[in-house]
ModelCIF file with pLDDT and N, C-alpha, C, O atoms, coordinates in Angstrom:
data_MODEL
#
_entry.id   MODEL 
#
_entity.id                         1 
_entity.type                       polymer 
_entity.pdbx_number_of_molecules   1 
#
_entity_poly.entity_id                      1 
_entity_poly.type                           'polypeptide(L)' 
_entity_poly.nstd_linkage                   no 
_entity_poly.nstd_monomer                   no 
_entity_poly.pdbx_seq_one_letter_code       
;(UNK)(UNK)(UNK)(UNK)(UNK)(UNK)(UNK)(UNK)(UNK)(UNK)(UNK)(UNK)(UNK)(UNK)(UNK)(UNK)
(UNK)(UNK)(UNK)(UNK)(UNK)(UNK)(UNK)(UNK)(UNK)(UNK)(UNK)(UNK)(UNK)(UNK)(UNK)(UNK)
(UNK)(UNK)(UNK)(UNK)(UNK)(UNK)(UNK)(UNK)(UNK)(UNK)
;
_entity_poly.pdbx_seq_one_letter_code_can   XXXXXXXXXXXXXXXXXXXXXXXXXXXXXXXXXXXXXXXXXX 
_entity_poly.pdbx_strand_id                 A 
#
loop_
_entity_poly_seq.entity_id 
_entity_poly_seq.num 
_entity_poly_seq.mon_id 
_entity_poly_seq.hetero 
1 1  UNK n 
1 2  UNK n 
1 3  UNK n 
1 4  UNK n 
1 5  UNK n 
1 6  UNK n 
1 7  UNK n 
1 8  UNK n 
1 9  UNK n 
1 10 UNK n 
1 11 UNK n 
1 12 UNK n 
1 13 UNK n 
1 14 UNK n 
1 15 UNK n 
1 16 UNK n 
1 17 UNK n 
1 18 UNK n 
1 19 UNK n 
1 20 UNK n 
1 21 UNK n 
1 22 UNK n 
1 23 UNK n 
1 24 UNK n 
1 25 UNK n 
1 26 UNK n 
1 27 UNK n 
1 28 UNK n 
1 29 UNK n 
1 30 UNK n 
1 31 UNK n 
1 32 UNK n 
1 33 UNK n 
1 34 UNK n 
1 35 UNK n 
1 36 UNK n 
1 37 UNK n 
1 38 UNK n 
1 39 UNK n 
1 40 UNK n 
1 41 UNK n 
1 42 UNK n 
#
_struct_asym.id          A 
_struct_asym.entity_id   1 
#
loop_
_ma_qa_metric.id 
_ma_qa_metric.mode 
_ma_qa_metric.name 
_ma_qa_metric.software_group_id 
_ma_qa_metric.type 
1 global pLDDT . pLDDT 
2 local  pLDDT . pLDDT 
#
_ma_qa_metric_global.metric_id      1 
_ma_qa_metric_global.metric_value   96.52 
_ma_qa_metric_global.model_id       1 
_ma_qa_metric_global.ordinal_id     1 
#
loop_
_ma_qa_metric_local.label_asym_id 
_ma_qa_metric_local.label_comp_id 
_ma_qa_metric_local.label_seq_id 
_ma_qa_metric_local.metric_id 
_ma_qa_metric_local.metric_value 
_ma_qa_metric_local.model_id 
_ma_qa_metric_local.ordinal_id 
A UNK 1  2 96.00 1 1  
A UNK 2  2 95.00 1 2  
A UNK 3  2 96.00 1 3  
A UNK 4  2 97.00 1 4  
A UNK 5  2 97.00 1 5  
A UNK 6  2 98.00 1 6  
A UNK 7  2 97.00 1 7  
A UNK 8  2 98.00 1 8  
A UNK 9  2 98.00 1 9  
A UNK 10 2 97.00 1 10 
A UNK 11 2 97.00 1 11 
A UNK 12 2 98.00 1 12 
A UNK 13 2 98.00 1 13 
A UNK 14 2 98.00 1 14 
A UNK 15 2 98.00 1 15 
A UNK 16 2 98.00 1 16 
A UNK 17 2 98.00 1 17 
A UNK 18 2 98.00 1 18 
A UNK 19 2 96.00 1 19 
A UNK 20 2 92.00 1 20 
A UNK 21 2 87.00 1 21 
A UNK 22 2 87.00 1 22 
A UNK 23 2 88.00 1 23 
A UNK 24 2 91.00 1 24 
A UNK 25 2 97.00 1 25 
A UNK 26 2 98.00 1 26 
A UNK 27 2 98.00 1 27 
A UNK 28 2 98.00 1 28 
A UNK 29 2 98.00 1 29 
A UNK 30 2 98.00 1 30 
A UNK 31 2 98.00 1 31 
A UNK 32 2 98.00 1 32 
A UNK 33 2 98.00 1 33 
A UNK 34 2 98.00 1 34 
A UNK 35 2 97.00 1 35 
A UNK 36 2 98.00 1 36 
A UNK 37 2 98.00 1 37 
A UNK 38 2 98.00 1 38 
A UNK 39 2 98.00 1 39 
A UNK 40 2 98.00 1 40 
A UNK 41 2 98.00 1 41 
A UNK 42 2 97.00 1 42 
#
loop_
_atom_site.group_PDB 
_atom_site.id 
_atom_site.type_symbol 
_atom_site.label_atom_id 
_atom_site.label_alt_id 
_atom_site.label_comp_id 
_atom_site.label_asym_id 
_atom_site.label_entity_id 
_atom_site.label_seq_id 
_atom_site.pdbx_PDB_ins_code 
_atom_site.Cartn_x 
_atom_site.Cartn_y 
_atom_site.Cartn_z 
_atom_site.occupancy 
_atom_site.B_iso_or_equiv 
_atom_site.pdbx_formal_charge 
_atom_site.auth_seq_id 
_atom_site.auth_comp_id 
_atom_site.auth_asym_id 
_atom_site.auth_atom_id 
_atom_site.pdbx_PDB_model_num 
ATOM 1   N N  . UNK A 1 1  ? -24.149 5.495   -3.221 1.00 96.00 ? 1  UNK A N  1 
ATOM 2   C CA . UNK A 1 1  ? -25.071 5.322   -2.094 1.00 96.00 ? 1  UNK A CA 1 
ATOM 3   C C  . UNK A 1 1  ? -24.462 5.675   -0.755 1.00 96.00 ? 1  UNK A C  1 
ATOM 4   O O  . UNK A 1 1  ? -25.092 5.889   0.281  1.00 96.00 ? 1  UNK A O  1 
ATOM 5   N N  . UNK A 1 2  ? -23.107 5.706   -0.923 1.00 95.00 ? 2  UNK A N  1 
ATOM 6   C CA . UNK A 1 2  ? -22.936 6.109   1.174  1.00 95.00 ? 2  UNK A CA 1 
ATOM 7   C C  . UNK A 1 2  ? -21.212 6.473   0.997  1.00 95.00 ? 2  UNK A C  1 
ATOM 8   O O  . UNK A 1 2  ? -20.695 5.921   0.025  1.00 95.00 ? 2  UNK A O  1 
ATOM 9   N N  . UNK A 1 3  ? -20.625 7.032   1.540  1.00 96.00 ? 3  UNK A N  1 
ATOM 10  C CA . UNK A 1 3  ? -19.385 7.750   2.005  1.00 96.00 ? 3  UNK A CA 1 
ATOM 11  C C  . UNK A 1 3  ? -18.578 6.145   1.516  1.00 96.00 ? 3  UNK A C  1 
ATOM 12  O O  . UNK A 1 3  ? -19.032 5.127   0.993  1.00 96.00 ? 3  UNK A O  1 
ATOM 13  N N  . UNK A 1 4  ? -17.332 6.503   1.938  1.00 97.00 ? 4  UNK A N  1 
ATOM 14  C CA . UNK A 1 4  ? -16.533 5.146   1.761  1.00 97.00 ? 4  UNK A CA 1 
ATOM 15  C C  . UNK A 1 4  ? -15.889 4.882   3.326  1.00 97.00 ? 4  UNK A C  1 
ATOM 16  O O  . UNK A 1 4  ? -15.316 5.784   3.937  1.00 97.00 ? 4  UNK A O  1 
ATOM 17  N N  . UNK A 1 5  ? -16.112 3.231   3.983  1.00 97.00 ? 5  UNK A N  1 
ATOM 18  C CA . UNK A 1 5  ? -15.443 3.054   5.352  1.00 97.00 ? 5  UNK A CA 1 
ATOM 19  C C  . UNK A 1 5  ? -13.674 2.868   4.916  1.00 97.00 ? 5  UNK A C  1 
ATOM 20  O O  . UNK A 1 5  ? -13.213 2.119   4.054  1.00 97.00 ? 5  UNK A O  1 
ATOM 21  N N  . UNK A 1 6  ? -13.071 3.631   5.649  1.00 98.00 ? 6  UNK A N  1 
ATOM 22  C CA . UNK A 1 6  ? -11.929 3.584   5.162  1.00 98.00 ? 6  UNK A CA 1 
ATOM 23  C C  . UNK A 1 6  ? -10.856 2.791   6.149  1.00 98.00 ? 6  UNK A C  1 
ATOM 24  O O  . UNK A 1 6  ? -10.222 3.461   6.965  1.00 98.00 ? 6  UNK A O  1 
ATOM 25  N N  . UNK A 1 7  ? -10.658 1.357   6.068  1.00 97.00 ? 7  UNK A N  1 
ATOM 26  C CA . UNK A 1 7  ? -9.776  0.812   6.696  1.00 97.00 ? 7  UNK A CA 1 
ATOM 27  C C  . UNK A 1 7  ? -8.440  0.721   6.395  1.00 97.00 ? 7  UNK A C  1 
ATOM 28  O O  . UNK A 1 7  ? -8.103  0.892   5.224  1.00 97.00 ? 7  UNK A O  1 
ATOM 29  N N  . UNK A 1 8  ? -7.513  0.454   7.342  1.00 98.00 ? 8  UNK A N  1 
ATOM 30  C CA . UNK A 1 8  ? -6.133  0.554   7.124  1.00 98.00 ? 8  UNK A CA 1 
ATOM 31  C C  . UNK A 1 8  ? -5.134  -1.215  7.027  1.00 98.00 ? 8  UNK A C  1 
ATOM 32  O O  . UNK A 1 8  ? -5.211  -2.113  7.866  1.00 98.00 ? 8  UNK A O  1 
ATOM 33  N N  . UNK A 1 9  ? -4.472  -1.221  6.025  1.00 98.00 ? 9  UNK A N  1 
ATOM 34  C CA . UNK A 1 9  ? -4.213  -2.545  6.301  1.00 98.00 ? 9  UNK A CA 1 
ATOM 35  C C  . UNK A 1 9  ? -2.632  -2.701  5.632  1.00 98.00 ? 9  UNK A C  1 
ATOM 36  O O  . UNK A 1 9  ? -2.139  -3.549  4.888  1.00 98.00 ? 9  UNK A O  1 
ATOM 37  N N  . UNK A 1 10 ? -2.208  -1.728  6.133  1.00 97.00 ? 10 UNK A N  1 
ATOM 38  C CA . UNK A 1 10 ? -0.911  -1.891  6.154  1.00 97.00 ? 10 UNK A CA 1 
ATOM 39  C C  . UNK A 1 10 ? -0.519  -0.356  6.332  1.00 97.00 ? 10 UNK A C  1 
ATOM 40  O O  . UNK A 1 10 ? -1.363  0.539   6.287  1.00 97.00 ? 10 UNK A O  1 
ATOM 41  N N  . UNK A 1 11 ? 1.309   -0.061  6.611  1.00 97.00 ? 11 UNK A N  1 
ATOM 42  C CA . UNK A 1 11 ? 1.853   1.385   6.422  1.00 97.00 ? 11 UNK A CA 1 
ATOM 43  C C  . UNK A 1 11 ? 1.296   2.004   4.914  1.00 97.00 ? 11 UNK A C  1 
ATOM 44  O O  . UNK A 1 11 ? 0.535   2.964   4.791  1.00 97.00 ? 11 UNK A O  1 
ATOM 45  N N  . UNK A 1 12 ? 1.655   1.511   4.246  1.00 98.00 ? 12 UNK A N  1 
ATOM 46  C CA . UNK A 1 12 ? 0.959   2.414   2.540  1.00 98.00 ? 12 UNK A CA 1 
ATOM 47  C C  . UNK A 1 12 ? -0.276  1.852   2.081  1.00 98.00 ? 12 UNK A C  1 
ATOM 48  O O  . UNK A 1 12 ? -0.655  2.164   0.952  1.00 98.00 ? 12 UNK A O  1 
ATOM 49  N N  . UNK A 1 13 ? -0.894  1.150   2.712  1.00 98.00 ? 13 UNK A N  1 
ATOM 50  C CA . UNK A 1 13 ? -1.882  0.152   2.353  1.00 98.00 ? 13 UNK A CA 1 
ATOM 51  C C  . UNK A 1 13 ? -3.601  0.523   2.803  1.00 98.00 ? 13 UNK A C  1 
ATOM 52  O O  . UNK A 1 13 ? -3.663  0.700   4.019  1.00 98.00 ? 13 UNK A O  1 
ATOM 53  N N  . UNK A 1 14 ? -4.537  0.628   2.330  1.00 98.00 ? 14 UNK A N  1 
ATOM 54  C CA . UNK A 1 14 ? -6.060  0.753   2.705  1.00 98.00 ? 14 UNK A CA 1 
ATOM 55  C C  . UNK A 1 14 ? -6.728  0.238   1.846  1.00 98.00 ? 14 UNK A C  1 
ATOM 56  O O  . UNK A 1 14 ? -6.330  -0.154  0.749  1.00 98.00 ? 14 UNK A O  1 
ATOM 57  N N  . UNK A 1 15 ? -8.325  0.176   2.480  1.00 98.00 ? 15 UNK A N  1 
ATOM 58  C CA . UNK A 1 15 ? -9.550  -0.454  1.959  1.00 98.00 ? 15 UNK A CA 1 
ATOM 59  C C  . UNK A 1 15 ? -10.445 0.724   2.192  1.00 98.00 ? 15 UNK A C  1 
ATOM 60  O O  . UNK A 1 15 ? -10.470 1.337   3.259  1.00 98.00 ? 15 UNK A O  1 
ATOM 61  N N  . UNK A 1 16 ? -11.464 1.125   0.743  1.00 98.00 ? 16 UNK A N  1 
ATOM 62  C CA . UNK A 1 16 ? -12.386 1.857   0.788  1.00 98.00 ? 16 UNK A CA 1 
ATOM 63  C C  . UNK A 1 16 ? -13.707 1.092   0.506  1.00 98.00 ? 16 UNK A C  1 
ATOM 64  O O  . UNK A 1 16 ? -13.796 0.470   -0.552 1.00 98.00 ? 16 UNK A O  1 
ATOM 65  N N  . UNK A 1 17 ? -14.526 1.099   1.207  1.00 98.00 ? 17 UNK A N  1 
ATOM 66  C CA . UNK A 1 17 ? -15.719 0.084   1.019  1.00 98.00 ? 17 UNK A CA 1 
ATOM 67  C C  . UNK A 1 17 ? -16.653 1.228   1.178  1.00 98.00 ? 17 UNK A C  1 
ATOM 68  O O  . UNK A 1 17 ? -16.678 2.214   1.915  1.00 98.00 ? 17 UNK A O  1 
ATOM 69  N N  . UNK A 1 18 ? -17.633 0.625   -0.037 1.00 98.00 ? 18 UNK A N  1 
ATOM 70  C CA . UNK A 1 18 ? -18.835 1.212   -0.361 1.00 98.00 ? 18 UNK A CA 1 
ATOM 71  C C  . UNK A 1 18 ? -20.041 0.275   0.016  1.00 98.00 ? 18 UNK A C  1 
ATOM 72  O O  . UNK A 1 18 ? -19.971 -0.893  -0.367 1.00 98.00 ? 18 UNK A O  1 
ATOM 73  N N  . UNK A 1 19 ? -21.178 0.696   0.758  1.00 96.00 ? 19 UNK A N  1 
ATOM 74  C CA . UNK A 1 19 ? -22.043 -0.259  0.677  1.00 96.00 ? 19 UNK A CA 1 
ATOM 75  C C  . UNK A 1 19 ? -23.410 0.590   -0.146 1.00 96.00 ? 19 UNK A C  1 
ATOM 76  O O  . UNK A 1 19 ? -23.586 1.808   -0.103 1.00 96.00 ? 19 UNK A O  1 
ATOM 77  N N  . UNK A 1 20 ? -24.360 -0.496  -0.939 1.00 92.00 ? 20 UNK A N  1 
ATOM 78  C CA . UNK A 1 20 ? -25.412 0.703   -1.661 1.00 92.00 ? 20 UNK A CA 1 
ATOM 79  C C  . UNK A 1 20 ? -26.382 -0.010  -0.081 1.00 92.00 ? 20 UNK A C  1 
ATOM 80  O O  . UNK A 1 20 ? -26.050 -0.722  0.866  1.00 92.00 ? 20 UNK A O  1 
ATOM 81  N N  . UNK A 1 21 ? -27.654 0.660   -0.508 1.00 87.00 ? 21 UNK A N  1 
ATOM 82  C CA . UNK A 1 21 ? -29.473 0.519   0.396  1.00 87.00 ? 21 UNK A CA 1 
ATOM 83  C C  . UNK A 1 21 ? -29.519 -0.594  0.533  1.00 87.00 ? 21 UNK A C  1 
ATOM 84  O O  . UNK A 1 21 ? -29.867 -1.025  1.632  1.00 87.00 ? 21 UNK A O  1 
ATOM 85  N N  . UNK A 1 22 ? -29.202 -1.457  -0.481 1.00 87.00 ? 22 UNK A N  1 
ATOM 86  C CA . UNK A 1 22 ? -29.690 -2.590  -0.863 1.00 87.00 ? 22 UNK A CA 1 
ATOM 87  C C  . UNK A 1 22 ? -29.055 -4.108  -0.123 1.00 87.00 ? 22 UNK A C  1 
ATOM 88  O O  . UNK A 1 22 ? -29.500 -5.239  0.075  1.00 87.00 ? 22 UNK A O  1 
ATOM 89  N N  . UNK A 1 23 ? -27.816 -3.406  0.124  1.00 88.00 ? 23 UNK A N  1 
ATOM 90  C CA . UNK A 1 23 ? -26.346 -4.034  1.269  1.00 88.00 ? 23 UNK A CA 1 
ATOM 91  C C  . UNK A 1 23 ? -25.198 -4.598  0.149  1.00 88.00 ? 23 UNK A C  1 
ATOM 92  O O  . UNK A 1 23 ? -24.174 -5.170  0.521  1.00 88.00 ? 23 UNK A O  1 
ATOM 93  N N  . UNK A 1 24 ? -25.454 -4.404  -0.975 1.00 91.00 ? 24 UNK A N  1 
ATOM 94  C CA . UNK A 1 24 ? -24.693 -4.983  -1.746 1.00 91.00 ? 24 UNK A CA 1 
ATOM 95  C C  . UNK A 1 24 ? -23.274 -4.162  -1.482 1.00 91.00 ? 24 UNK A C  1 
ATOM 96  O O  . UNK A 1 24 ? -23.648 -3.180  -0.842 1.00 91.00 ? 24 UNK A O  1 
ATOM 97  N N  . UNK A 1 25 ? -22.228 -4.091  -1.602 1.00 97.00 ? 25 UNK A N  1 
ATOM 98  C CA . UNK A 1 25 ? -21.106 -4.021  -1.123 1.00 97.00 ? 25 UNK A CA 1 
ATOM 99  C C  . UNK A 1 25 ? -19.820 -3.977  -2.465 1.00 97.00 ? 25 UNK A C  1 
ATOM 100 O O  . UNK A 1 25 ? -19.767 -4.882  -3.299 1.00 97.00 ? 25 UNK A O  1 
ATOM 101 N N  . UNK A 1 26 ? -18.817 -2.742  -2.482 1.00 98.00 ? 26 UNK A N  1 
ATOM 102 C CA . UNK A 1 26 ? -17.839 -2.389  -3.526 1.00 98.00 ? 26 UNK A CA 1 
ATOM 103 C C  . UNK A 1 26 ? -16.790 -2.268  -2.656 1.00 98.00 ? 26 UNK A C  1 
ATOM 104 O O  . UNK A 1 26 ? -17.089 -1.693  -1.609 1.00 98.00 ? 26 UNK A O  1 
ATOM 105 N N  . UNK A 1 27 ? -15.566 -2.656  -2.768 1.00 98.00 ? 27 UNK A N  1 
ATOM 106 C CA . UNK A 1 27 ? -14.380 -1.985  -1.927 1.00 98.00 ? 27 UNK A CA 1 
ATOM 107 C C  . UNK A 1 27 ? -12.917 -1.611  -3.498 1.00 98.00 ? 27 UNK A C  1 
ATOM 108 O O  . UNK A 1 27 ? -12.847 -2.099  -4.626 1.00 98.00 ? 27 UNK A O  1 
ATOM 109 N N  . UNK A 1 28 ? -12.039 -0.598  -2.802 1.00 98.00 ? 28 UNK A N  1 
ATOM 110 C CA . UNK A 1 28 ? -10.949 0.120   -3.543 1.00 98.00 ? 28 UNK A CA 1 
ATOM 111 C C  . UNK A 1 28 ? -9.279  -0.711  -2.646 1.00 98.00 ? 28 UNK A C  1 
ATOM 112 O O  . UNK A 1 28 ? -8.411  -0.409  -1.827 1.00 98.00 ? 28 UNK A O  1 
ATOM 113 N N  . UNK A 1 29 ? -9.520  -1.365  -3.146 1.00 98.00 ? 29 UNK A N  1 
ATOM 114 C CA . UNK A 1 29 ? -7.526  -1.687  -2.213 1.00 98.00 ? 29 UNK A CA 1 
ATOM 115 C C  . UNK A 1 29 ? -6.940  -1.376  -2.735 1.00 98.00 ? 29 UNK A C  1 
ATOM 116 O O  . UNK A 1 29 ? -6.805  -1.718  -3.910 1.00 98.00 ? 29 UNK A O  1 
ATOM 117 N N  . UNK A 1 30 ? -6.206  -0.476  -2.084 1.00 98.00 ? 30 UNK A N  1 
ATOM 118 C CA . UNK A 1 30 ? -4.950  0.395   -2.378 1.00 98.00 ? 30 UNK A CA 1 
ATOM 119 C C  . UNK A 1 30 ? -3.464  -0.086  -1.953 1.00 98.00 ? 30 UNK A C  1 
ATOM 120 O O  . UNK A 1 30 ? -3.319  -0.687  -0.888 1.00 98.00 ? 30 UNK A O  1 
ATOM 121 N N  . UNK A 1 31 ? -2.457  0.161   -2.727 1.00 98.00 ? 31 UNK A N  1 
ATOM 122 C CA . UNK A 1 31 ? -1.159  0.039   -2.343 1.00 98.00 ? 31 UNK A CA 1 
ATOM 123 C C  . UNK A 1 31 ? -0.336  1.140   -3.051 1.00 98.00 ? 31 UNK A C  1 
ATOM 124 O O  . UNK A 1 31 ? -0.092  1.197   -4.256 1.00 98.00 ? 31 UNK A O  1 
ATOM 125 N N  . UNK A 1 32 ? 0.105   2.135   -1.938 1.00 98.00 ? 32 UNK A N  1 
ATOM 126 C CA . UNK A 1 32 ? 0.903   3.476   -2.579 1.00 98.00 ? 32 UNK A CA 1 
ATOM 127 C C  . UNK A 1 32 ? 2.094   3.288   -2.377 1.00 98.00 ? 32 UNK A C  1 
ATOM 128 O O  . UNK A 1 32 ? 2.740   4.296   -2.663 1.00 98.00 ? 32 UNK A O  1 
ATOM 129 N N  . UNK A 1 33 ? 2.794   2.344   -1.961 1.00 98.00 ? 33 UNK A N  1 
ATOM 130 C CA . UNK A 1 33 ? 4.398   1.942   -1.743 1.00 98.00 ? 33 UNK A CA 1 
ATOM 131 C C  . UNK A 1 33 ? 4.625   2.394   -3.423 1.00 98.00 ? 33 UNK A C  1 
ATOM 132 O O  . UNK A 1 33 ? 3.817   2.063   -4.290 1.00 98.00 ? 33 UNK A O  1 
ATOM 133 N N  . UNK A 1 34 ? 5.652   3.065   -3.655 1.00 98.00 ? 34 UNK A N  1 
ATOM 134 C CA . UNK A 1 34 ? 6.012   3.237   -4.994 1.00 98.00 ? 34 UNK A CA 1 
ATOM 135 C C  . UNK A 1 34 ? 6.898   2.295   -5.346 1.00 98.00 ? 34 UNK A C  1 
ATOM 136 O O  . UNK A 1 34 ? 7.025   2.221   -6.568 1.00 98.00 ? 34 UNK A O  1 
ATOM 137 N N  . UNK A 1 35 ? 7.838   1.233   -4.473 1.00 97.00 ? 35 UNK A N  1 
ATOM 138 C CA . UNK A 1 35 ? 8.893   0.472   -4.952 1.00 97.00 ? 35 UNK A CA 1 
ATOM 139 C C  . UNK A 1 35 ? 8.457   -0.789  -4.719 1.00 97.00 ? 35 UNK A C  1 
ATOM 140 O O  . UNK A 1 35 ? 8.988   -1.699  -5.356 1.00 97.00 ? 35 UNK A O  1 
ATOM 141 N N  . UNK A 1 36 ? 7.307   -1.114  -3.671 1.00 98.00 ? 36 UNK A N  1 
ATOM 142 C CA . UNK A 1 36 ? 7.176   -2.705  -3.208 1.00 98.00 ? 36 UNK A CA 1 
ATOM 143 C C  . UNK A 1 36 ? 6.194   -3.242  -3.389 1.00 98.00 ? 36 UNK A C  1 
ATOM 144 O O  . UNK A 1 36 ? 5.348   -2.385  -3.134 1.00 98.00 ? 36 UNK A O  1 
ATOM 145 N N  . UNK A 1 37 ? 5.513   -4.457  -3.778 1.00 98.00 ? 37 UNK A N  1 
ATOM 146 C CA . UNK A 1 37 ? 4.391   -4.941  -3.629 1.00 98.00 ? 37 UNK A CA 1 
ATOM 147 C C  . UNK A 1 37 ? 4.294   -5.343  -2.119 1.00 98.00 ? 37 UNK A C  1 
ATOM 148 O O  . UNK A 1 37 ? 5.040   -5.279  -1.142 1.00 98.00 ? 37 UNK A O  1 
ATOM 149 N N  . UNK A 1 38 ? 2.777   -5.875  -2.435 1.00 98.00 ? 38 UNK A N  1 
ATOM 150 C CA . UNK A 1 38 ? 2.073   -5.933  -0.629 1.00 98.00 ? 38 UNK A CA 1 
ATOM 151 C C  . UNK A 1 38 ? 1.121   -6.937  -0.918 1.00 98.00 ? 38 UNK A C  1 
ATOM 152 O O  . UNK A 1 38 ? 0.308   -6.923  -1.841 1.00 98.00 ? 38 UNK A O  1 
ATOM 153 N N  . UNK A 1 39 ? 1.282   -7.804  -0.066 1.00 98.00 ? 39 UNK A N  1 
ATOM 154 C CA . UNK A 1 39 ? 0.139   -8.865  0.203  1.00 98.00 ? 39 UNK A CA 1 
ATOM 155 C C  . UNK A 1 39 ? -0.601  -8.637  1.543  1.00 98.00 ? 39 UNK A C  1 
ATOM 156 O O  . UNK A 1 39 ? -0.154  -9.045  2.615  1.00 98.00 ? 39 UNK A O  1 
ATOM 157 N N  . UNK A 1 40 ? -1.694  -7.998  1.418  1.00 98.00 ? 40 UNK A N  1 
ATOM 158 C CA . UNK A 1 40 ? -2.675  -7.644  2.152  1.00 98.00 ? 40 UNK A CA 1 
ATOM 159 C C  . UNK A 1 40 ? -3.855  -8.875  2.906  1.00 98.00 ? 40 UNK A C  1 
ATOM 160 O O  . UNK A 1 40 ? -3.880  -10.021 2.457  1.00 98.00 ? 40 UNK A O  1 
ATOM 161 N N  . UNK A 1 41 ? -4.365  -8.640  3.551  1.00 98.00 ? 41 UNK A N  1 
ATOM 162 C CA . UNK A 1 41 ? -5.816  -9.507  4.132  1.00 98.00 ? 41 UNK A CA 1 
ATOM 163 C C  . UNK A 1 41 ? -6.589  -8.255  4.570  1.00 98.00 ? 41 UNK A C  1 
ATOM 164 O O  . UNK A 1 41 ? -6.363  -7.329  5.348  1.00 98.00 ? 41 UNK A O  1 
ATOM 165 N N  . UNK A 1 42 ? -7.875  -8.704  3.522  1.00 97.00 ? 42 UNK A N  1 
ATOM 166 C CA . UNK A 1 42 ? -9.389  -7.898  3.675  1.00 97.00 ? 42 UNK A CA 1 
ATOM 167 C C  . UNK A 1 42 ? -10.270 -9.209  3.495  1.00 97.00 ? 42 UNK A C  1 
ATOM 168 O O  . UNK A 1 42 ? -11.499 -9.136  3.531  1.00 97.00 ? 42 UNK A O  1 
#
């Protein structure tokens, strides 16, 4: 239903959020650090 808003939430870190017509709402959190985990806030 719509592009993805692409927020940033850390150096290797983002949020892709999908919303459909309807407002219902999907997001993608990402972490591409290849060596570290990440504790994020979305």
């Amino acid at each position: 239903s719509s592009d993805p808003t692409v927020t940033s939430l850390g150096a290797y870190q983002q949020a892709h959020v999908f919303y459909s017509r309807q407002g219902s709402c999907a997001a993608f959190i990402s972490n591409y650090h290849v060596k570290s985990a990440a504790r994020v806030m979305f």
